[in-house]
Protein backbone atom coordinates (compact mmCIF):
# COMPACT_ATOMS: atom_id res chain seq x y z
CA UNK A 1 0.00 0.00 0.00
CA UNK A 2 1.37 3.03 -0.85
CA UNK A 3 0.74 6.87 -0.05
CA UNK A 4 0.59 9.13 -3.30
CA UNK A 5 2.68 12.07 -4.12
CA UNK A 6 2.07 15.53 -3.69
CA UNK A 7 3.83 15.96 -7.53
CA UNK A 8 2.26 14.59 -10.52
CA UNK A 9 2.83 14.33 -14.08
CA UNK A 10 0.01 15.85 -16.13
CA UNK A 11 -1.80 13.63 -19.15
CA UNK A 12 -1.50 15.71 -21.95
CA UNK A 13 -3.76 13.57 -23.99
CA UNK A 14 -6.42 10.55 -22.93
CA UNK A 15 -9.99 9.70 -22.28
CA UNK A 16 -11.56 11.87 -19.61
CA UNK A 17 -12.29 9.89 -15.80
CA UNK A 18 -14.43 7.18 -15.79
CA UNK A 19 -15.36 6.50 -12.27
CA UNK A 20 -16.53 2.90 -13.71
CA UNK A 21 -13.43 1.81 -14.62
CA UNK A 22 -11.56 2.17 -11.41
CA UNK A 23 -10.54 -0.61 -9.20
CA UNK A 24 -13.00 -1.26 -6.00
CA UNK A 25 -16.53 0.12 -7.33
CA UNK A 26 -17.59 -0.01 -3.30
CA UNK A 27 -15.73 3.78 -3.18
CA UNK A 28 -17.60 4.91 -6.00
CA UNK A 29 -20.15 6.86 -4.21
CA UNK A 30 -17.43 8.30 -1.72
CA UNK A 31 -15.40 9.16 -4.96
CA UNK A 32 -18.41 11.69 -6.30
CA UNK A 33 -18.81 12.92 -3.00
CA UNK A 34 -15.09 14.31 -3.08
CA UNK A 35 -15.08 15.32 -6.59
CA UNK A 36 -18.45 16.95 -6.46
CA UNK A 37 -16.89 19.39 -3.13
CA UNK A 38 -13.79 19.66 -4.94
CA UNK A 39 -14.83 21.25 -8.28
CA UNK A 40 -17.41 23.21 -6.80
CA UNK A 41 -14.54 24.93 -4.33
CA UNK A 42 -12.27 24.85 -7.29
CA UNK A 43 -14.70 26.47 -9.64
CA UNK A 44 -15.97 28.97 -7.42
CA UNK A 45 -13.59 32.21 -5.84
CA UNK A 46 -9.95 31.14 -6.79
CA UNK A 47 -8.23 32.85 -3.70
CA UNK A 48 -10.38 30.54 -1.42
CA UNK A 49 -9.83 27.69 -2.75
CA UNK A 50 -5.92 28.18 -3.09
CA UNK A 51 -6.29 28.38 0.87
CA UNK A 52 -8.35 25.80 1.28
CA UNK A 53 -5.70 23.61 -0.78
CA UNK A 54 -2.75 25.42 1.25
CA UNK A 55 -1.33 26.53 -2.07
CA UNK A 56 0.48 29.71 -3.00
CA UNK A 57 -0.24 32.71 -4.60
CA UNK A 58 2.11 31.97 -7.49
CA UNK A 59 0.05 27.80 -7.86
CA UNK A 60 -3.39 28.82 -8.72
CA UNK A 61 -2.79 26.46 -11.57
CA UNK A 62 -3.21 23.62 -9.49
CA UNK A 63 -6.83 25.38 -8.32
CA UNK A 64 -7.35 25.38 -11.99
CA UNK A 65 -6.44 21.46 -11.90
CA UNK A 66 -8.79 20.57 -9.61
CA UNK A 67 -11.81 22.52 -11.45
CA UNK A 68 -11.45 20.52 -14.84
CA UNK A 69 -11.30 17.52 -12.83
CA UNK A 70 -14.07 15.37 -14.27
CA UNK A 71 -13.33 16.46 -18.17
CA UNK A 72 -8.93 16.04 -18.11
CA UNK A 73 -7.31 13.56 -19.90
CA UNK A 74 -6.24 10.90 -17.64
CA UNK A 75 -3.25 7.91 -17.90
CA UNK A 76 -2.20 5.39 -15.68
CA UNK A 77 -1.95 6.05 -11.90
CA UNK A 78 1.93 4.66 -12.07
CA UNK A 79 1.83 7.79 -14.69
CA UNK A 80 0.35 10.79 -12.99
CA UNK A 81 2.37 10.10 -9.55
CA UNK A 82 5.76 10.89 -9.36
CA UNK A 83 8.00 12.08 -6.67
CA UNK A 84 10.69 10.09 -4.91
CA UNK A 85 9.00 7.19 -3.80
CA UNK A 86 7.52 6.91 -8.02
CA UNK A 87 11.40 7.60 -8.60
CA UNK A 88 12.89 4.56 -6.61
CA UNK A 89 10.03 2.53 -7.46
CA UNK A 90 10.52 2.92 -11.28
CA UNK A 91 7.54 0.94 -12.51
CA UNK A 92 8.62 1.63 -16.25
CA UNK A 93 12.00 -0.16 -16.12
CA UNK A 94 10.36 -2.88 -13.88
CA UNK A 95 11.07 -6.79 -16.06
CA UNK A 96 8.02 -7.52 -17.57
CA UNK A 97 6.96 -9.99 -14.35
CA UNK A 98 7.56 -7.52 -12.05
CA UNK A 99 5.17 -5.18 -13.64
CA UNK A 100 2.45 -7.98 -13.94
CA UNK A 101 2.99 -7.71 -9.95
CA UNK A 102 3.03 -4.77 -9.95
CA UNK A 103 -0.38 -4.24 -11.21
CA UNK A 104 -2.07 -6.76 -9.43
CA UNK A 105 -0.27 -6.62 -6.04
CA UNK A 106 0.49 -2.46 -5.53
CA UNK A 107 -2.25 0.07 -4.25
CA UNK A 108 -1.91 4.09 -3.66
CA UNK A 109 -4.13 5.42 -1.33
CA UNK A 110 -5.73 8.78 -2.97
CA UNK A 111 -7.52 11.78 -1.22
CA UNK A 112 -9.93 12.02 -4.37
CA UNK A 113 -10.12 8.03 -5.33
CA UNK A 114 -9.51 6.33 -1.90
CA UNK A 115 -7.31 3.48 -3.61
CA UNK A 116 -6.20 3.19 -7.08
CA UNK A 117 -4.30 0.34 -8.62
CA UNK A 118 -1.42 1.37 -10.65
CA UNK A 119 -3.53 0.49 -14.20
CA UNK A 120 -6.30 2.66 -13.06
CA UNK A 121 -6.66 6.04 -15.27
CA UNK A 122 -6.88 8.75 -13.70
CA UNK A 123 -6.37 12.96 -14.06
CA UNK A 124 -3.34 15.05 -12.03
CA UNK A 125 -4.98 16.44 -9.27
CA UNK A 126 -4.14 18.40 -6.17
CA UNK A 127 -5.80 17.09 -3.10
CA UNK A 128 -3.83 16.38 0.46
CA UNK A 129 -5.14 13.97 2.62
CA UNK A 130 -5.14 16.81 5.59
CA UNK A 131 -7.66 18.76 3.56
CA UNK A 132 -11.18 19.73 4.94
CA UNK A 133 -13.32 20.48 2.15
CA UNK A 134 -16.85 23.20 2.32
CA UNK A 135 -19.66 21.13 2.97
CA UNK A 136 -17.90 17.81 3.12
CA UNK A 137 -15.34 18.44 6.18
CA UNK A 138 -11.67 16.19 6.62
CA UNK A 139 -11.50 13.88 3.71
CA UNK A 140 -9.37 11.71 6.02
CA UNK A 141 -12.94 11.48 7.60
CA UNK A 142 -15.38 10.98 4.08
CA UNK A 143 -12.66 8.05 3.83
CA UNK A 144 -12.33 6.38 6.85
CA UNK A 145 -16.20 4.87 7.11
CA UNK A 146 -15.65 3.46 3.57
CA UNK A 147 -12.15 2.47 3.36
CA UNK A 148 -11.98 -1.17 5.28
CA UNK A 149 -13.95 -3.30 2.96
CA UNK A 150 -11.92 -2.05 -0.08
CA UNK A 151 -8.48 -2.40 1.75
CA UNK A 152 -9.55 -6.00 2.81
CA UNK A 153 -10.56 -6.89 -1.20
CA UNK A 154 -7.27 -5.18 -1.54
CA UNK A 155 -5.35 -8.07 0.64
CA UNK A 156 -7.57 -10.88 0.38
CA UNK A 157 -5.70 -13.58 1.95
CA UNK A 158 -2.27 -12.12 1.55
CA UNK A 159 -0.32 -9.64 3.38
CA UNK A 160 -0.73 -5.54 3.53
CA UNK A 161 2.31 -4.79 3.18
CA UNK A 162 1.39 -0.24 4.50
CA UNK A 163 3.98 2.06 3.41
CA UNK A 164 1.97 5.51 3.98
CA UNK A 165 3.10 8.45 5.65
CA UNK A 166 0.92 8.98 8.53
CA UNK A 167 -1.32 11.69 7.27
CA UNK A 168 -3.06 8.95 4.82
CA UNK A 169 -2.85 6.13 7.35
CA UNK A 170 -5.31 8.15 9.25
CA UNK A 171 -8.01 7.22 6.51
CA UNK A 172 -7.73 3.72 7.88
CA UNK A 173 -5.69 2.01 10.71
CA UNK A 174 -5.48 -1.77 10.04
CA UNK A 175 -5.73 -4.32 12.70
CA UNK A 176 -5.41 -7.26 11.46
CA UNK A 177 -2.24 -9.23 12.35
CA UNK A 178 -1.72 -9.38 8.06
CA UNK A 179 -0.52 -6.57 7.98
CA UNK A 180 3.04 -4.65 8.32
CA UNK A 181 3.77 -1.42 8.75
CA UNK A 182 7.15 -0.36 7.67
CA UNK A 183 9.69 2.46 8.97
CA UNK A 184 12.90 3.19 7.73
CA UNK A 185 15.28 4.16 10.05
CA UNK A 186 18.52 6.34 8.88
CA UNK A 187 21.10 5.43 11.48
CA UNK A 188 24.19 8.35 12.02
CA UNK A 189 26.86 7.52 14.43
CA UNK A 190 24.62 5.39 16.01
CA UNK A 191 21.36 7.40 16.04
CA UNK A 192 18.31 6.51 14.60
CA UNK A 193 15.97 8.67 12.63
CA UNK A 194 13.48 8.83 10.22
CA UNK A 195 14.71 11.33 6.94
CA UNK A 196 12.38 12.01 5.13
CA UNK A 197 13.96 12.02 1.47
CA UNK A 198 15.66 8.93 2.34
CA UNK A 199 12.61 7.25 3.95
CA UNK A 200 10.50 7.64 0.87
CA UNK A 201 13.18 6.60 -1.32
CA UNK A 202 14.14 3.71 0.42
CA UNK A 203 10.39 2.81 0.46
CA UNK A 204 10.51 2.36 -3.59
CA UNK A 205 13.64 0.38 -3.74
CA UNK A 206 11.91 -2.18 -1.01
CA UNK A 207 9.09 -2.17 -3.24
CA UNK A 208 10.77 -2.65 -6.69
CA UNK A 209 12.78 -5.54 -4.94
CA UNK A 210 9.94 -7.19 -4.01
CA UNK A 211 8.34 -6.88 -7.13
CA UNK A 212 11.34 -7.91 -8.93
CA UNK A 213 12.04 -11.25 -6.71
CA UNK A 214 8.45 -12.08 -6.60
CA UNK A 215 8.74 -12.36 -3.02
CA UNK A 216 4.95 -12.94 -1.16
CA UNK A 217 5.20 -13.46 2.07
CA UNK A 218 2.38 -14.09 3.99
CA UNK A 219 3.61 -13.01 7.64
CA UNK A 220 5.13 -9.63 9.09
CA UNK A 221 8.18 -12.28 9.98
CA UNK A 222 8.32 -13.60 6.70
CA UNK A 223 8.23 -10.16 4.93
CA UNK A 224 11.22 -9.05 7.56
CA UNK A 225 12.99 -12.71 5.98
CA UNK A 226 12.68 -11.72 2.67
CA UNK A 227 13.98 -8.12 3.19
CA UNK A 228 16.97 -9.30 4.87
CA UNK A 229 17.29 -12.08 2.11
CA UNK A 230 16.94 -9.49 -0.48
CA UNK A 231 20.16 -7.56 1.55
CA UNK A 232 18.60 -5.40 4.07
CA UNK A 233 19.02 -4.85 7.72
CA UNK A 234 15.61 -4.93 9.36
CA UNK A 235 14.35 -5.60 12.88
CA UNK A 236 10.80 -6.80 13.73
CA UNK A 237 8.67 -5.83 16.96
CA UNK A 238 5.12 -7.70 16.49
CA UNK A 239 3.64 -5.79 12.82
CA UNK A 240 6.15 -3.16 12.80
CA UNK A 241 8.98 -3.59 10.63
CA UNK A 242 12.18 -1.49 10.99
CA UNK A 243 14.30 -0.86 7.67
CA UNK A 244 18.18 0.57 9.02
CA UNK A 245 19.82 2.63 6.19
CA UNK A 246 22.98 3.50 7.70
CA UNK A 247 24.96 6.59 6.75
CA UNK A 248 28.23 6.09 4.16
């Protein structure tokens, strides 16, 4: 599972969204509900809605963005995100098996969608999951009601494997011992931190790894032996997993 990116890459050309082609129909209904609040903020008084969406005077583009929503042309989710985690992660140089994987075992949680799958098609968009929209309120809250059934199609009987940063695991906090949270830990002279840039890169090259060994692990504990297997230092308290970059 992972979190999207902030930066996307903008189809130029492509079919405009169709909700009915997206991965778990169940979010449908939570999907228009989001769209619906976000055009009609994005279409209305531009100043507003740049503070609504926390972004500068100089980005009203991105208000602009959010207003054609429903009519942009859209392309693959592994497409539109980008960013460092995208970067690591590298879907298009992937082996061709890896990117069969990819597509059926890789989710991004979305403020607009709720979870895509990397085929899905979808416009750029500027959303953050700490948003409260007029007359819908936190969409970590419009999410959070409708999230667990899709997540659980999401898994089936495998393991959730939850990269996100914690503003989008607030749309849903698993339970379930399937499932393992992983931190990465940059370790200098000894102390332990977590580094942003080097958290969500690291994050990509765990996942293109996997992907690329066909790894699927069905246990927090066997996920930590195939990370170590695969060359990385990791330590394991109950579902949390610990990835140690240390410092050249």
């Amino acid at each position: 599972m992972l979190p999207p990116s902030e930066g996307k890459t903008e189809p130029r050309r492509g079919k405009p969204l169709d909700l009915a082609t997206l991965s778990f129909p169940s979010l449908t209904p939570t999907r228009e509900r989001i769209i619906a609040a976000l055009v009609d903020l994005c279409t209305g008084d531009v100043p507003t809605a740049a503070r609504v969406l926390e972004v500068g005077a100089t980005q009203h583009d991105l208000v602009a963005l959010n207003a054609r929503l429903e009519t942009a042309p859209t392309a693959r989710a592994d497409q539109v995100y980008a960013g460092v985690v995208y970067d690591a992660l590298d879907v298009a140089t992937l082996s061709t098996a890896a990117r069969r994987r990819a597509t059926s075992r890789l989710a991004v949680t979305s403020s607009v969608f709720g979870l895509v799958r990397p085929g899905d098609r979808i416009p750029s968009y500027r959303l953050s999951g700490g948003t409260s929209l007029p007359g819908l309120g936190p969409v970590a809250g419009a999410w959070r009601a409708t999230l667990a059934p899709a997540f659980e199609e999401a898994v089936g009987d495998g393991l959730l494997v939850d990269l996100r940063s914690g503003m989008y695991a607030a749309f849903w906090r698993p339970t379930s011992p399937r499932v393992a949270t992983v931190r990465v830990l940059h370790e200098v002279d000894g102390v332990r931190k977590v580094v942003s840039h080097f958290n969500k890169a690291t994050k990509g090259r765990i996942v293109r790894a996997l992907l690329e060994d066909g790894a699927n692990p069905r246990t927090p504990a066997r996920l930590a032996e195939a990370l170590r297997d695969l060359g990385w230092t990791v330590e394991l308290d109950g579902t949390q997993l610990d990835v140690i970059v240390t410092a050249l």
